[in-house]
PDB file of N, CA and C in Angstrom:
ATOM      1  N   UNK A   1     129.286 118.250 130.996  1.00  0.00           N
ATOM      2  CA  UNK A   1     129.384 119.067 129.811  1.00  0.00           C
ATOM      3  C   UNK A   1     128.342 118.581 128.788  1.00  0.00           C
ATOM      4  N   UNK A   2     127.277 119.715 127.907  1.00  0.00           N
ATOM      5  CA  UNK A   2     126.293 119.443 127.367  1.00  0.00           C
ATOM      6  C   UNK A   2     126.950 119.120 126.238  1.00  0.00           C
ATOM      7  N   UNK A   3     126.304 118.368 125.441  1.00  0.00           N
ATOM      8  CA  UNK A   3     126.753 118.145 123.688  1.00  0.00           C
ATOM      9  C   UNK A   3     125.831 118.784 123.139  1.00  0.00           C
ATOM     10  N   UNK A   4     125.773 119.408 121.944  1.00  0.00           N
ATOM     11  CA  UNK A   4     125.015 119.934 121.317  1.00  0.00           C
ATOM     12  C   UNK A   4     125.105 119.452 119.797  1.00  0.00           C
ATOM     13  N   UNK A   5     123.622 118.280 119.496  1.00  0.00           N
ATOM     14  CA  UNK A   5     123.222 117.612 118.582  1.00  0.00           C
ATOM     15  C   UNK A   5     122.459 118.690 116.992  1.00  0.00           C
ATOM     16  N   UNK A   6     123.551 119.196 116.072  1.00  0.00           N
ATOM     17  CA  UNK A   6     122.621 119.399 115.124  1.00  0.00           C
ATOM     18  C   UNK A   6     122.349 118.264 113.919  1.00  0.00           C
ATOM     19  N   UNK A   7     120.910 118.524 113.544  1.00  0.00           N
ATOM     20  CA  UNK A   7     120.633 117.105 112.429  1.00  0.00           C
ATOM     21  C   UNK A   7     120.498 118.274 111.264  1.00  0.00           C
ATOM     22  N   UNK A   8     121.292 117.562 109.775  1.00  0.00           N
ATOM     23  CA  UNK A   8     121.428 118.894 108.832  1.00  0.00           C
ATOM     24  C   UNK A   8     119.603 117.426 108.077  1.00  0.00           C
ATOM     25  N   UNK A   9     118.636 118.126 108.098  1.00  0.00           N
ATOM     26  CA  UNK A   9     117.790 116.779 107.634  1.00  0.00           C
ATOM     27  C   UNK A   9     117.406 116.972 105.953  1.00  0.00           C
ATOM     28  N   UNK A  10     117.752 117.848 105.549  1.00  0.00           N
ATOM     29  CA  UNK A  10     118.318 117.678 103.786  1.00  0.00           C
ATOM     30  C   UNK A  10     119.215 116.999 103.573  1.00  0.00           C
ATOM     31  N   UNK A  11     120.215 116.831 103.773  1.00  0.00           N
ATOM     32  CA  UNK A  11     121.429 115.805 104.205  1.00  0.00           C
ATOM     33  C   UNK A  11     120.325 114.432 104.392  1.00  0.00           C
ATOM     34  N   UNK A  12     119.775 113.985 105.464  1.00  0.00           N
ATOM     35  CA  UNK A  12     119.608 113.138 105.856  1.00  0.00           C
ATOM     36  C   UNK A  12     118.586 113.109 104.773  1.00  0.00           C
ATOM     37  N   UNK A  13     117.551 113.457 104.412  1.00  0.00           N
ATOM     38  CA  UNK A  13     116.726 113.112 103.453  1.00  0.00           C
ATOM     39  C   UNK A  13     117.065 112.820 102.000  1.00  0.00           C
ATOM     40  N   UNK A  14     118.124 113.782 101.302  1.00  0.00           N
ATOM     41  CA  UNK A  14     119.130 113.272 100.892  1.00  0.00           C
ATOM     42  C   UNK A  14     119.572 111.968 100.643  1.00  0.00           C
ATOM     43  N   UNK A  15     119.878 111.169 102.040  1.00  0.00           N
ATOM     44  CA  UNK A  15     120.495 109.985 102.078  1.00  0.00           C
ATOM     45  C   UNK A  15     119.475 109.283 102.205  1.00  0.00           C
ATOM     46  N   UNK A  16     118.582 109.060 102.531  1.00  0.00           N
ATOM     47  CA  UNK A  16     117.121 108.138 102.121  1.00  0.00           C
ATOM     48  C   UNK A  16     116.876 107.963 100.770  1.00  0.00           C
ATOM     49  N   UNK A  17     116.646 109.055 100.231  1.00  0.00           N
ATOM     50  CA  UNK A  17     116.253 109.136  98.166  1.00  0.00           C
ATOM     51  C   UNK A  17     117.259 108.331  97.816  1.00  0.00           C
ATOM     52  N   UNK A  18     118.741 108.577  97.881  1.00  0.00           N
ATOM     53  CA  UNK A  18     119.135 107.769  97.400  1.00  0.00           C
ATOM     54  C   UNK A  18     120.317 106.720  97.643  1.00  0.00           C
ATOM     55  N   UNK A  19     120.390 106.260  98.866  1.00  0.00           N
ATOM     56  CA  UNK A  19     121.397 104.980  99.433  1.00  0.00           C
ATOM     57  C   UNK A  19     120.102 103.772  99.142  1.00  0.00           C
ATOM     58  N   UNK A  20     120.882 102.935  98.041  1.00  0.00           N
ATOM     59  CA  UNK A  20     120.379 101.864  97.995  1.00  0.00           C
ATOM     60  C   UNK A  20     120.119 101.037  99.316  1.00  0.00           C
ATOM     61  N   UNK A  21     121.011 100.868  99.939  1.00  0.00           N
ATOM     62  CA  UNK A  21     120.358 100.229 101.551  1.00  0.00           C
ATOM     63  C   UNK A  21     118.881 100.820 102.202  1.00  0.00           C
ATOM     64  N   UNK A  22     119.518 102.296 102.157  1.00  0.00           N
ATOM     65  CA  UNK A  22     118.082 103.062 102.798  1.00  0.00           C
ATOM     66  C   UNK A  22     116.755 102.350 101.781  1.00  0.00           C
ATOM     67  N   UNK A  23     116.613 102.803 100.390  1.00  0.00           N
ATOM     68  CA  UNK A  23     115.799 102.289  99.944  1.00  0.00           C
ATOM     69  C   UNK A  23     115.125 101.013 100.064  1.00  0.00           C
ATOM     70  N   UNK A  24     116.150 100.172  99.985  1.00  0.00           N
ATOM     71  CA  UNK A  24     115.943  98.661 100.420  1.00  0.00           C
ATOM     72  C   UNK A  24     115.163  98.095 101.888  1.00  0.00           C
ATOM     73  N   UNK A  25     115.600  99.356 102.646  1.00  0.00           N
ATOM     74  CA  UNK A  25     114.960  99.180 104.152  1.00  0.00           C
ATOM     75  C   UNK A  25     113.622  99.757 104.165  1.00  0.00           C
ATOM     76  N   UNK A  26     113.596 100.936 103.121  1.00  0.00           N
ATOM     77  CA  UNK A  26     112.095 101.398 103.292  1.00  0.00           C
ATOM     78  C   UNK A  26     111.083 100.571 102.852  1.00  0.00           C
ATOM     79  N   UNK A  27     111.731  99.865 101.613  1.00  0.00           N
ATOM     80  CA  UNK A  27     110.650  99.210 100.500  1.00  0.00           C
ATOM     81  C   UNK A  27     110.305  97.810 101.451  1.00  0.00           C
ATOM     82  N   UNK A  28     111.127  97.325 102.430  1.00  0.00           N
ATOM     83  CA  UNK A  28     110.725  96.305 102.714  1.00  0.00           C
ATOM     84  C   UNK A  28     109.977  96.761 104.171  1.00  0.00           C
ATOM     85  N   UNK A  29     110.050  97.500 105.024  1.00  0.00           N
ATOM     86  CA  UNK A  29     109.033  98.400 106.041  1.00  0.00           C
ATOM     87  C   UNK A  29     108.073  98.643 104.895  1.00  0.00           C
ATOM     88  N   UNK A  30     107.706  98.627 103.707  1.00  0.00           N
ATOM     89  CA  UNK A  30     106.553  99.857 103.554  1.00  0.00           C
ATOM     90  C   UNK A  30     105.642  97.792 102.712  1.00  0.00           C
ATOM     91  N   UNK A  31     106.309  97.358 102.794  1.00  0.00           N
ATOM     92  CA  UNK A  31     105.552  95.773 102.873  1.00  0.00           C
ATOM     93  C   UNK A  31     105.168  95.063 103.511  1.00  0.00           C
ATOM     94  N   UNK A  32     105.899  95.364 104.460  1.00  0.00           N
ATOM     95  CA  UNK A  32     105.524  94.758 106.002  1.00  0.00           C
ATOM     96  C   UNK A  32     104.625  95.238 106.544  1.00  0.00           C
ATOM     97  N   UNK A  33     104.387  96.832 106.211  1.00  0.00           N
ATOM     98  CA  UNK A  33     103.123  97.184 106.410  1.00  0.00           C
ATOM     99  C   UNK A  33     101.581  96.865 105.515  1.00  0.00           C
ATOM    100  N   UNK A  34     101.958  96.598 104.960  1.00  0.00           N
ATOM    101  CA  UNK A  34     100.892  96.278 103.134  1.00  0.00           C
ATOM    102  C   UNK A  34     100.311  94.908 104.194  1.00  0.00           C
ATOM    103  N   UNK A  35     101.507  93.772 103.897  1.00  0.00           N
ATOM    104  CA  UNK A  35     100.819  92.641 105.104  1.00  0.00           C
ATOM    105  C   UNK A  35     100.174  92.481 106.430  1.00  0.00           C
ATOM    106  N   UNK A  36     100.506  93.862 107.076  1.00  0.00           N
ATOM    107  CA  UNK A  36      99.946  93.972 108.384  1.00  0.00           C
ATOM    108  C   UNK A  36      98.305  94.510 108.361  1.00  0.00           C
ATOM    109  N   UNK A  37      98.310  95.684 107.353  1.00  0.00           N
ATOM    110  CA  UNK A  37      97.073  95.833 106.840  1.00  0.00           C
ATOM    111  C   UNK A  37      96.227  95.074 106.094  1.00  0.00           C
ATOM    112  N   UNK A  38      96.481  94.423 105.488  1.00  0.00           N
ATOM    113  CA  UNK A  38      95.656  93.220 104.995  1.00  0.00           C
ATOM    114  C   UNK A  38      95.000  92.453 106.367  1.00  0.00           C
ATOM    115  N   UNK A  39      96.209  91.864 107.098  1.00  0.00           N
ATOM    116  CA  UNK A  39      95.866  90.642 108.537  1.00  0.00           C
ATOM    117  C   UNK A  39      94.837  91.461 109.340  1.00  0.00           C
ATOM    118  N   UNK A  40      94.602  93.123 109.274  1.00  0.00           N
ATOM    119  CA  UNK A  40      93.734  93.619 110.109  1.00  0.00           C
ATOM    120  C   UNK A  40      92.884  94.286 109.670  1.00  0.00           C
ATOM    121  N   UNK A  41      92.313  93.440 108.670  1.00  0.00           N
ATOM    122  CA  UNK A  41      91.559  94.483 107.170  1.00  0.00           C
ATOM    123  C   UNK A  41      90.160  93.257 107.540  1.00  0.00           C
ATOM    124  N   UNK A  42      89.081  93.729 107.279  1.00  0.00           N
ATOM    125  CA  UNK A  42      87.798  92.880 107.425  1.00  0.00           C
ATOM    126  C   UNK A  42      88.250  91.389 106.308  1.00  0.00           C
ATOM    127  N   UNK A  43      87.388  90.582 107.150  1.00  0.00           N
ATOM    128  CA  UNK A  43      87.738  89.351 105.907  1.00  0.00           C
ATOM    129  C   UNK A  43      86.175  88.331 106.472  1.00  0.00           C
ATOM    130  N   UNK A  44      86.285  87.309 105.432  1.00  0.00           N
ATOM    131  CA  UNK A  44      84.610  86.708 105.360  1.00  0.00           C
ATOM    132  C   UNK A  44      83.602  87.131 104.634  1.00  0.00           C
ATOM    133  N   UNK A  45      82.231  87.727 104.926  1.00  0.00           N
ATOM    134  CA  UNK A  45      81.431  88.180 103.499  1.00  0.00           C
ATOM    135  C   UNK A  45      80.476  88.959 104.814  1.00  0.00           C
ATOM    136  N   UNK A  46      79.762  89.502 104.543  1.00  0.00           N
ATOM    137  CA  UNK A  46      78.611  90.709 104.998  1.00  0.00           C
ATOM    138  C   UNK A  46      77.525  90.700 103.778  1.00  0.00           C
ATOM    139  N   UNK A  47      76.015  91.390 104.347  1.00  0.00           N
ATOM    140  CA  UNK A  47      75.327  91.462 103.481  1.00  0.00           C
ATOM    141  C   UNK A  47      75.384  92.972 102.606  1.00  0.00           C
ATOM    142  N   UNK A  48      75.251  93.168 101.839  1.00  0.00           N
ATOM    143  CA  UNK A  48      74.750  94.423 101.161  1.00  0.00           C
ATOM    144  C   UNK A  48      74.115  95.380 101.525  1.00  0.00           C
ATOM    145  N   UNK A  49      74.361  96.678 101.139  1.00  0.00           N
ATOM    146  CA  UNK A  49      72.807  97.307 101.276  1.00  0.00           C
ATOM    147  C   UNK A  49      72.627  98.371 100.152  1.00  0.00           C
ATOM    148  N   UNK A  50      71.434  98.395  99.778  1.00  0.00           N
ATOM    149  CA  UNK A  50      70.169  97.871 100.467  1.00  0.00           C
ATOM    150  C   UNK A  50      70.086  96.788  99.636  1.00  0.00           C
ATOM    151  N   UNK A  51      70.922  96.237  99.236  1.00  0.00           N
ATOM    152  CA  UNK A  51      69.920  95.174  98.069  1.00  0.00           C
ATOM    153  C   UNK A  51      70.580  93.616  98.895  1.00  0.00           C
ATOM    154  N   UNK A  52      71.118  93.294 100.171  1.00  0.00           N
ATOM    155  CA  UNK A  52      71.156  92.477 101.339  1.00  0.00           C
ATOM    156  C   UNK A  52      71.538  91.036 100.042  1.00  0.00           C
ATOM    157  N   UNK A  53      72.671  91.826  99.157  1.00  0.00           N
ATOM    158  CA  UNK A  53      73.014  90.356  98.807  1.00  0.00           C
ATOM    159  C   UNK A  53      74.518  90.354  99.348  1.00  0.00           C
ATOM    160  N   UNK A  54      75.262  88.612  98.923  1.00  0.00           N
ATOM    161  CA  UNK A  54      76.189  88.584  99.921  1.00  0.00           C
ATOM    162  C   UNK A  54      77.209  89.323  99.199  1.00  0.00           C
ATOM    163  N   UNK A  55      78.486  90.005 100.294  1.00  0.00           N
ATOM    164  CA  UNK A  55      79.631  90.256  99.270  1.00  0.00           C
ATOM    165  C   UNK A  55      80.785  90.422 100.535  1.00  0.00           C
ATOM    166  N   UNK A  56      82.062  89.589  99.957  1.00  0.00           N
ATOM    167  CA  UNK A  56      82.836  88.929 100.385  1.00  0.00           C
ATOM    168  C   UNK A  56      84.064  90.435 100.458  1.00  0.00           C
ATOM    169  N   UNK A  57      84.545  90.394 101.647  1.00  0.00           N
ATOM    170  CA  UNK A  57      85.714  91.455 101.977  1.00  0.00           C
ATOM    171  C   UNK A  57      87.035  91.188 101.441  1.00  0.00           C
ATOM    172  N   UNK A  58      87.201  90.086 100.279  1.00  0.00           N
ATOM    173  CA  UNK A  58      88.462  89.855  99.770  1.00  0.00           C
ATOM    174  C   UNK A  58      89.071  90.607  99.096  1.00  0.00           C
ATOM    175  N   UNK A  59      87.970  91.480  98.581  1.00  0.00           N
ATOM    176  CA  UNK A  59      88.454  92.802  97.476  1.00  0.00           C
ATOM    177  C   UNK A  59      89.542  93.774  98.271  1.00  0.00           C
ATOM    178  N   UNK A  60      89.062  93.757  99.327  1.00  0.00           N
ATOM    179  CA  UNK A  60      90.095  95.125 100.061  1.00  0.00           C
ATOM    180  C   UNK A  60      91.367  94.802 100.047  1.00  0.00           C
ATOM    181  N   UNK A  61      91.816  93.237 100.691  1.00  0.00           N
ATOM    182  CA  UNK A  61      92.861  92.974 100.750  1.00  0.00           C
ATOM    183  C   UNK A  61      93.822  92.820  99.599  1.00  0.00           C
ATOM    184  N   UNK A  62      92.483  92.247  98.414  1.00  0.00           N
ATOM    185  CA  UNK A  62      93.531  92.354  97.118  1.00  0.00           C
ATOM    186  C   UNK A  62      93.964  93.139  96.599  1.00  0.00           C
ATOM    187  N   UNK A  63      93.468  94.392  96.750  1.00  0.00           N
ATOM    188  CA  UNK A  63      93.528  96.076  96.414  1.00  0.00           C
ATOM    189  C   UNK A  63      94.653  96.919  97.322  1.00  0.00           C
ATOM    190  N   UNK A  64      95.716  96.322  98.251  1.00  0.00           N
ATOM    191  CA  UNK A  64      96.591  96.939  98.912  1.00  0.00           C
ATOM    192  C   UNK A  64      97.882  97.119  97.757  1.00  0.00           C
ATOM    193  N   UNK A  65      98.313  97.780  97.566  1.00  0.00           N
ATOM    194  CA  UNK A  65      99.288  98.199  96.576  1.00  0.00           C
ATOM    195  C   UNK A  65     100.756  98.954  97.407  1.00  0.00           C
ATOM    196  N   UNK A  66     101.869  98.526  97.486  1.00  0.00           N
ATOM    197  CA  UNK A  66     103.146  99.955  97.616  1.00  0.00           C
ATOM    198  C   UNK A  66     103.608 100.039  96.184  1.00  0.00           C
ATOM    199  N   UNK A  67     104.180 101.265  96.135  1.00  0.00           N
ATOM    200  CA  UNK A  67     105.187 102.025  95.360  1.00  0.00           C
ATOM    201  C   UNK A  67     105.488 103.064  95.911  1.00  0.00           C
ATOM    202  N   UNK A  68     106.373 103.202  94.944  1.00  0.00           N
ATOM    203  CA  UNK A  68     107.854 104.221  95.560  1.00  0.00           C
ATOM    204  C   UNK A  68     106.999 105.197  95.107  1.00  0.00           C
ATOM    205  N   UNK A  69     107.113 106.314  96.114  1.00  0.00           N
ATOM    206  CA  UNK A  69     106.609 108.020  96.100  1.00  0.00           C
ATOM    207  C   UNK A  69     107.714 108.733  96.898  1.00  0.00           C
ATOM    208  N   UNK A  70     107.384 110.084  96.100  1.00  0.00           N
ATOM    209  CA  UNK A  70     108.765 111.081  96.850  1.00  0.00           C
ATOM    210  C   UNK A  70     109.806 110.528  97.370  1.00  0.00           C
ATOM    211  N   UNK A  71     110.961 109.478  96.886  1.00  0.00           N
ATOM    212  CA  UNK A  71     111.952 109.192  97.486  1.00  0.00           C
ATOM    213  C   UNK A  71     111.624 107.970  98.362  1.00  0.00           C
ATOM    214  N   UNK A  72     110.332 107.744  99.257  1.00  0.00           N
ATOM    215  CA  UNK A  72     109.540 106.727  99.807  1.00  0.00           C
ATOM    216  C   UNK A  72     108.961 105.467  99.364  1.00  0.00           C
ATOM    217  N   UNK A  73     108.342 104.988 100.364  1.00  0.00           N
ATOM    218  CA  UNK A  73     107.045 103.911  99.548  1.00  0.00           C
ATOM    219  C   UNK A  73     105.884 104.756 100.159  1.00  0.00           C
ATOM    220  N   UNK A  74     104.357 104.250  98.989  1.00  0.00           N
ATOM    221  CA  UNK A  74     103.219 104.402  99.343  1.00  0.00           C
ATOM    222  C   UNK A  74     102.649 103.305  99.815  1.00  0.00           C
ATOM    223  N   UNK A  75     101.654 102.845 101.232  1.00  0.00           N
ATOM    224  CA  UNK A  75     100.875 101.603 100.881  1.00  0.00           C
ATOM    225  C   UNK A  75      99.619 102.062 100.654  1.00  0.00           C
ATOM    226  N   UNK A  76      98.843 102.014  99.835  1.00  0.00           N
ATOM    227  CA  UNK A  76      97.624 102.198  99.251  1.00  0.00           C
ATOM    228  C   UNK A  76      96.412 101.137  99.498  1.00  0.00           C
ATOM    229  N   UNK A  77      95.363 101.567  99.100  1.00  0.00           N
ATOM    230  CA  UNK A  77      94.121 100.789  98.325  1.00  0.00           C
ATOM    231  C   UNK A  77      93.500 101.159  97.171  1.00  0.00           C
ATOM    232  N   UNK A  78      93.385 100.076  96.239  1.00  0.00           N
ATOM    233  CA  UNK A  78      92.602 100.442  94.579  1.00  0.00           C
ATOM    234  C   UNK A  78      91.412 100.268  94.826  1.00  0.00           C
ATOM    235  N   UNK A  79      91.024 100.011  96.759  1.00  0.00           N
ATOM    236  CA  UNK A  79      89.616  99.577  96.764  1.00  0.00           C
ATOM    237  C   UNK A  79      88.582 100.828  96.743  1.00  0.00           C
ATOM    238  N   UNK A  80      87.731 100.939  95.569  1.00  0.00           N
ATOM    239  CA  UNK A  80      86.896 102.092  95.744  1.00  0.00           C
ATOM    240  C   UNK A  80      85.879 102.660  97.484  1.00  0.00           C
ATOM    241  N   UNK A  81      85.792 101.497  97.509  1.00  0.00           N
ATOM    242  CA  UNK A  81      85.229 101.336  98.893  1.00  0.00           C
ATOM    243  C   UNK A  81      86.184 101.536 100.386  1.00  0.00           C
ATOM    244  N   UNK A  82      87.111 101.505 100.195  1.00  0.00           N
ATOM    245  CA  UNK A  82      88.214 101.680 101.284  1.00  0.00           C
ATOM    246  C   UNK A  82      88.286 102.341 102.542  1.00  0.00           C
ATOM    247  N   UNK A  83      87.275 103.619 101.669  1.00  0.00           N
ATOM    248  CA  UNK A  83      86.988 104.555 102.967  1.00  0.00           C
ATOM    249  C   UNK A  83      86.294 104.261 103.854  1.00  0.00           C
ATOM    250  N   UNK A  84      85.007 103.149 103.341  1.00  0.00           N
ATOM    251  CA  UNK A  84      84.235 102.805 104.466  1.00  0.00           C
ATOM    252  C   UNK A  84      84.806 101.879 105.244  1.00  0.00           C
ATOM    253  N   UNK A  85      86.029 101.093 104.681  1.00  0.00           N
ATOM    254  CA  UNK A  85      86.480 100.018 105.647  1.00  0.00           C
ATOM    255  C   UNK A  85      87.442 100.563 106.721  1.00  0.00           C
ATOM    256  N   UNK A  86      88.066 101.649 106.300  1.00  0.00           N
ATOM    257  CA  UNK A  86      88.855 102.485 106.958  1.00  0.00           C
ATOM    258  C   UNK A  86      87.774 102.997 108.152  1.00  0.00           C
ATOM    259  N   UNK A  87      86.817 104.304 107.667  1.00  0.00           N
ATOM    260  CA  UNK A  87      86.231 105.303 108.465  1.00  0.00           C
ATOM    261  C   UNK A  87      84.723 104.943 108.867  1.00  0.00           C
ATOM    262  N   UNK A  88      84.073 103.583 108.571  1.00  0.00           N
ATOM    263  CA  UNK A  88      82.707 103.382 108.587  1.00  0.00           C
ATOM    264  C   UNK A  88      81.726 104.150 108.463  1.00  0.00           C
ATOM    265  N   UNK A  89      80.533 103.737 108.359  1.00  0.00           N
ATOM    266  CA  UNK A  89      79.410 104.517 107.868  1.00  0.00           C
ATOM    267  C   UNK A  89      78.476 104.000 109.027  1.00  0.00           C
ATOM    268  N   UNK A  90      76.778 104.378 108.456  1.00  0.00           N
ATOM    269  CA  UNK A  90      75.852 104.322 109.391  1.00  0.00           C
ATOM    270  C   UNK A  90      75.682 102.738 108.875  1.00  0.00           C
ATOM    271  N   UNK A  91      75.558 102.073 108.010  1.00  0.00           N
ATOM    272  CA  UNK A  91      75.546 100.615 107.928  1.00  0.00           C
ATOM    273  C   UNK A  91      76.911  99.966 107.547  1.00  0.00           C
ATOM    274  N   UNK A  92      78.000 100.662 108.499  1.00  0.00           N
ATOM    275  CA  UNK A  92      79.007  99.590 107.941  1.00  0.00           C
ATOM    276  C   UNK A  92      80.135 100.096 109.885  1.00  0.00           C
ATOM    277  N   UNK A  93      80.812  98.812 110.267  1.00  0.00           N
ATOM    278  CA  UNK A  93      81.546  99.469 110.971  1.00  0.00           C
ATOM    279  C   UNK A  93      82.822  99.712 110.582  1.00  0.00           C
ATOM    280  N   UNK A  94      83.269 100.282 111.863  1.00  0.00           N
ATOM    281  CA  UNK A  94      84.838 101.215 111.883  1.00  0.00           C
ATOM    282  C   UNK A  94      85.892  99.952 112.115  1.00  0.00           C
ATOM    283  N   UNK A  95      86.355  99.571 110.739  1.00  0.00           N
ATOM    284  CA  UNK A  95      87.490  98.641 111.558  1.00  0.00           C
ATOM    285  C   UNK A  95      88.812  99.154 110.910  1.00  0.00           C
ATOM    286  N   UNK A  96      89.537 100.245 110.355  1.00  0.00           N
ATOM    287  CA  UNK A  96      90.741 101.362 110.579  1.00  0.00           C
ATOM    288  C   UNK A  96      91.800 100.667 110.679  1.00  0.00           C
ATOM    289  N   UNK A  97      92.161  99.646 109.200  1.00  0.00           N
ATOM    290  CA  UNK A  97      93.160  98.844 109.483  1.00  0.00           C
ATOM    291  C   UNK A  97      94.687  99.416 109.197  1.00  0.00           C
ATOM    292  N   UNK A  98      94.317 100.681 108.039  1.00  0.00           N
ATOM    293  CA  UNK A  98      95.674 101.551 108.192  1.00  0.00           C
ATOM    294  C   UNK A  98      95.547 102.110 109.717  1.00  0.00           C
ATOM    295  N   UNK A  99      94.869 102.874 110.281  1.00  0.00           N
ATOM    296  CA  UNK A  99      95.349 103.382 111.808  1.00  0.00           C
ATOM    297  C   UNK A  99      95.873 102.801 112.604  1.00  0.00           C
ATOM    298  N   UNK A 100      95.118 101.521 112.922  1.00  0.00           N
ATOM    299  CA  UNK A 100      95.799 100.337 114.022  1.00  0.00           C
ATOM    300  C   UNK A 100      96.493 100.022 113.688  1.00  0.00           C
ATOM    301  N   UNK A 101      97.059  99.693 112.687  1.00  0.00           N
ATOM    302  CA  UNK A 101      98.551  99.076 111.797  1.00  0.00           C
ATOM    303  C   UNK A 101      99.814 100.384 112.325  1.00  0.00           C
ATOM    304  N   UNK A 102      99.522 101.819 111.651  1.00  0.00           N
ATOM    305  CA  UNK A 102     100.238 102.511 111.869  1.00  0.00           C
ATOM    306  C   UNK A 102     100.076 102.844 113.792  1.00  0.00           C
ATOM    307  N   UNK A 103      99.408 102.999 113.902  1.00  0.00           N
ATOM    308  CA  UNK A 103      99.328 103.236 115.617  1.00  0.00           C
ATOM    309  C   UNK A 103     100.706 102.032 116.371  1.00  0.00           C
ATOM    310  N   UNK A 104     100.174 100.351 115.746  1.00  0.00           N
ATOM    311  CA  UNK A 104     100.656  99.698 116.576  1.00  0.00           C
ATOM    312  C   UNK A 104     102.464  99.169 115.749  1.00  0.00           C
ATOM    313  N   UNK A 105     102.882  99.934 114.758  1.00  0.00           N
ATOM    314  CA  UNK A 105     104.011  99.990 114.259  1.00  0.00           C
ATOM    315  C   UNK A 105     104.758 100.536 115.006  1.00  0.00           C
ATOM    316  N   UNK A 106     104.618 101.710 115.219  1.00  0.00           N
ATOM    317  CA  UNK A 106     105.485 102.289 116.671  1.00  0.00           C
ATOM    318  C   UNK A 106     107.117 102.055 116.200  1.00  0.00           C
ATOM    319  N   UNK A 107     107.398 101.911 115.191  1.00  0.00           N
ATOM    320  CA  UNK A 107     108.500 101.574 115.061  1.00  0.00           C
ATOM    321  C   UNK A 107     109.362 100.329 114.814  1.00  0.00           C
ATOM    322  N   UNK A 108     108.233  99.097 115.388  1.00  0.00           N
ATOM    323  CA  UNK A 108     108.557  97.776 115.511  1.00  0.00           C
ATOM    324  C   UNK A 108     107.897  96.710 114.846  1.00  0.00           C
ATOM    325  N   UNK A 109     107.517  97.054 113.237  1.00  0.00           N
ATOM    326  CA  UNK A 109     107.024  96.232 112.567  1.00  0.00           C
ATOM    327  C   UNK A 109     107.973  94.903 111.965  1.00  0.00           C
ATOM    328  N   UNK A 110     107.555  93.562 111.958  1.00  0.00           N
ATOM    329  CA  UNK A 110     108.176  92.578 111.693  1.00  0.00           C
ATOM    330  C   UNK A 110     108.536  92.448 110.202  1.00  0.00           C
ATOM    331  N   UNK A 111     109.828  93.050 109.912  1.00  0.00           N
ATOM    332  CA  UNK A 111     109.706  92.921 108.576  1.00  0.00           C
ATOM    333  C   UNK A 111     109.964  91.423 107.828  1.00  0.00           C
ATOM    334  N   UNK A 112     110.727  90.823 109.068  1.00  0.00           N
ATOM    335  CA  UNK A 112     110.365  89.022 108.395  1.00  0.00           C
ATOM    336  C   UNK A 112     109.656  88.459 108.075  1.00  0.00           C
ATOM    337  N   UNK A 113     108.166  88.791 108.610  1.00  0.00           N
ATOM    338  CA  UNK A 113     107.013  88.057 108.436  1.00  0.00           C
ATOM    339  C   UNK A 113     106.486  88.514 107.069  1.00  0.00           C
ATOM    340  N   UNK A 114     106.685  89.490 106.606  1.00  0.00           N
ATOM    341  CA  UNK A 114     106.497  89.969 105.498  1.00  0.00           C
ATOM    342  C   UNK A 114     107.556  89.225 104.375  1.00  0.00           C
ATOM    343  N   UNK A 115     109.077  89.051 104.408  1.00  0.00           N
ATOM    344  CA  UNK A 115     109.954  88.919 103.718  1.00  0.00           C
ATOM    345  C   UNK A 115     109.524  87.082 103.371  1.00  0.00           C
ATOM    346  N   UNK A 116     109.001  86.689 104.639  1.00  0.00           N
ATOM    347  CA  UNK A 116     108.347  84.651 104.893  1.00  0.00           C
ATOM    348  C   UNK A 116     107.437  84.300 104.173  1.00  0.00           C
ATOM    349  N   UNK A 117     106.383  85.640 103.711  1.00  0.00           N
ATOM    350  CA  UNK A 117     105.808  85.203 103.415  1.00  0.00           C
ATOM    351  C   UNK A 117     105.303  85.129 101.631  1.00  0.00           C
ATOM    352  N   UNK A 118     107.171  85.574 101.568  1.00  0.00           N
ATOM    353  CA  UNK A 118     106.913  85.611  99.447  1.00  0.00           C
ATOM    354  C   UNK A 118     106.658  86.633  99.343  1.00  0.00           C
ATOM    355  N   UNK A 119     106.261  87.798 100.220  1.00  0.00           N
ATOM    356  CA  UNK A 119     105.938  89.015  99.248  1.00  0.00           C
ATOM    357  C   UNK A 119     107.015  90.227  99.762  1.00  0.00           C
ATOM    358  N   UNK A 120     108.221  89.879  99.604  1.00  0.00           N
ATOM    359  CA  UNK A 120     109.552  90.720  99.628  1.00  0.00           C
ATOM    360  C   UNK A 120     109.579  91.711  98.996  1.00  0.00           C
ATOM    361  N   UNK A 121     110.360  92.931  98.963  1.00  0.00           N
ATOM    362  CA  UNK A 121     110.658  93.994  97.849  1.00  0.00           C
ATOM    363  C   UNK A 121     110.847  93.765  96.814  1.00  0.00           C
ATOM    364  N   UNK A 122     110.519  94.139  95.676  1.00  0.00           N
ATOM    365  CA  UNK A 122     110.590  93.980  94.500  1.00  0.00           C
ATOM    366  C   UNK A 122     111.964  94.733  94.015  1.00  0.00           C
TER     367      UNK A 122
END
C-alpha cells in the first residue's frame, strides 16, 4: 500500500523564519560555510597587473561576511574584486571558492569546525 507524502512548504518555510532552533541551525550552517570559503579562497600574494607590484590575497578572506536575509543567512564578499577570485579573468585564475564549497557541502558541512574555531553564531 502506497503512502501519499504532501509537504504544505509555506508551513515549512514558515517554520524556518521563525523557530528559534531552525534559525540557530541556519546561522551556524551559513558559518560553516563563511569558514569553508575562506580555507578554499586564494591565500599568499601574486603580482599585479599591469603595474607587477606585490598584493597579498588576505583581503578576500577578510571580506567574507553572513547575515540574516529573507528569513535565511547570506555568505557574502565586501571584496570588490571577488568576481575575479570567484570567475577568473585572462590574467587571473579560476579558483571558485563559493562553487567548490557549495558543490562539496552536499549537505555535509562540518559545522564544528566552524563553532572550534571562535567564530560561532552570533
Amino acid at each position: 500500500m502506497a503512502t501519499k507524502v504532501v509537504i504544505n512548504r509555506k508551513a515549512l518555510q514558515e517554520f524556518f523564519v521563525t523557530d528559534p532552533g531552525a534559525q540557530a541551525g541556519l546561522a551556524k550552517t551559513a558559518k560553516a560555510v563563511e569558514v569553508a570559503v575562506a580555507e578554499a579562497g586564494p591565500f599568499g600574494s601574486s603580482l599585479s597587473w599591469p603595474w607587477r607590484r606585490p598584493i597579498k590575497h588576505g583581503w578576500f578572506k577578510k571580506s567574507l561576511h553572513t547575515r540574516p536575509f529573507r528569513g535565511g543567512f547570506r555568505v557574502y564578499s565586501r571584496d570588490p574584486f571577488a568576481h575575479l577570485i570567484e570567475f577568473g579573468s585572462i590574467k587571473n585564475p579560476t579558483y571558485a571558492p563559493f562553487r567548490r564549497v557549495i558543490r562539496a557541502f552536499n549537505g555535509r558541512i562540518n559545522a564544528k569546525k566552524a563553532a572550534s574555531s571562535g567564530e560561532g553564531a552570533e
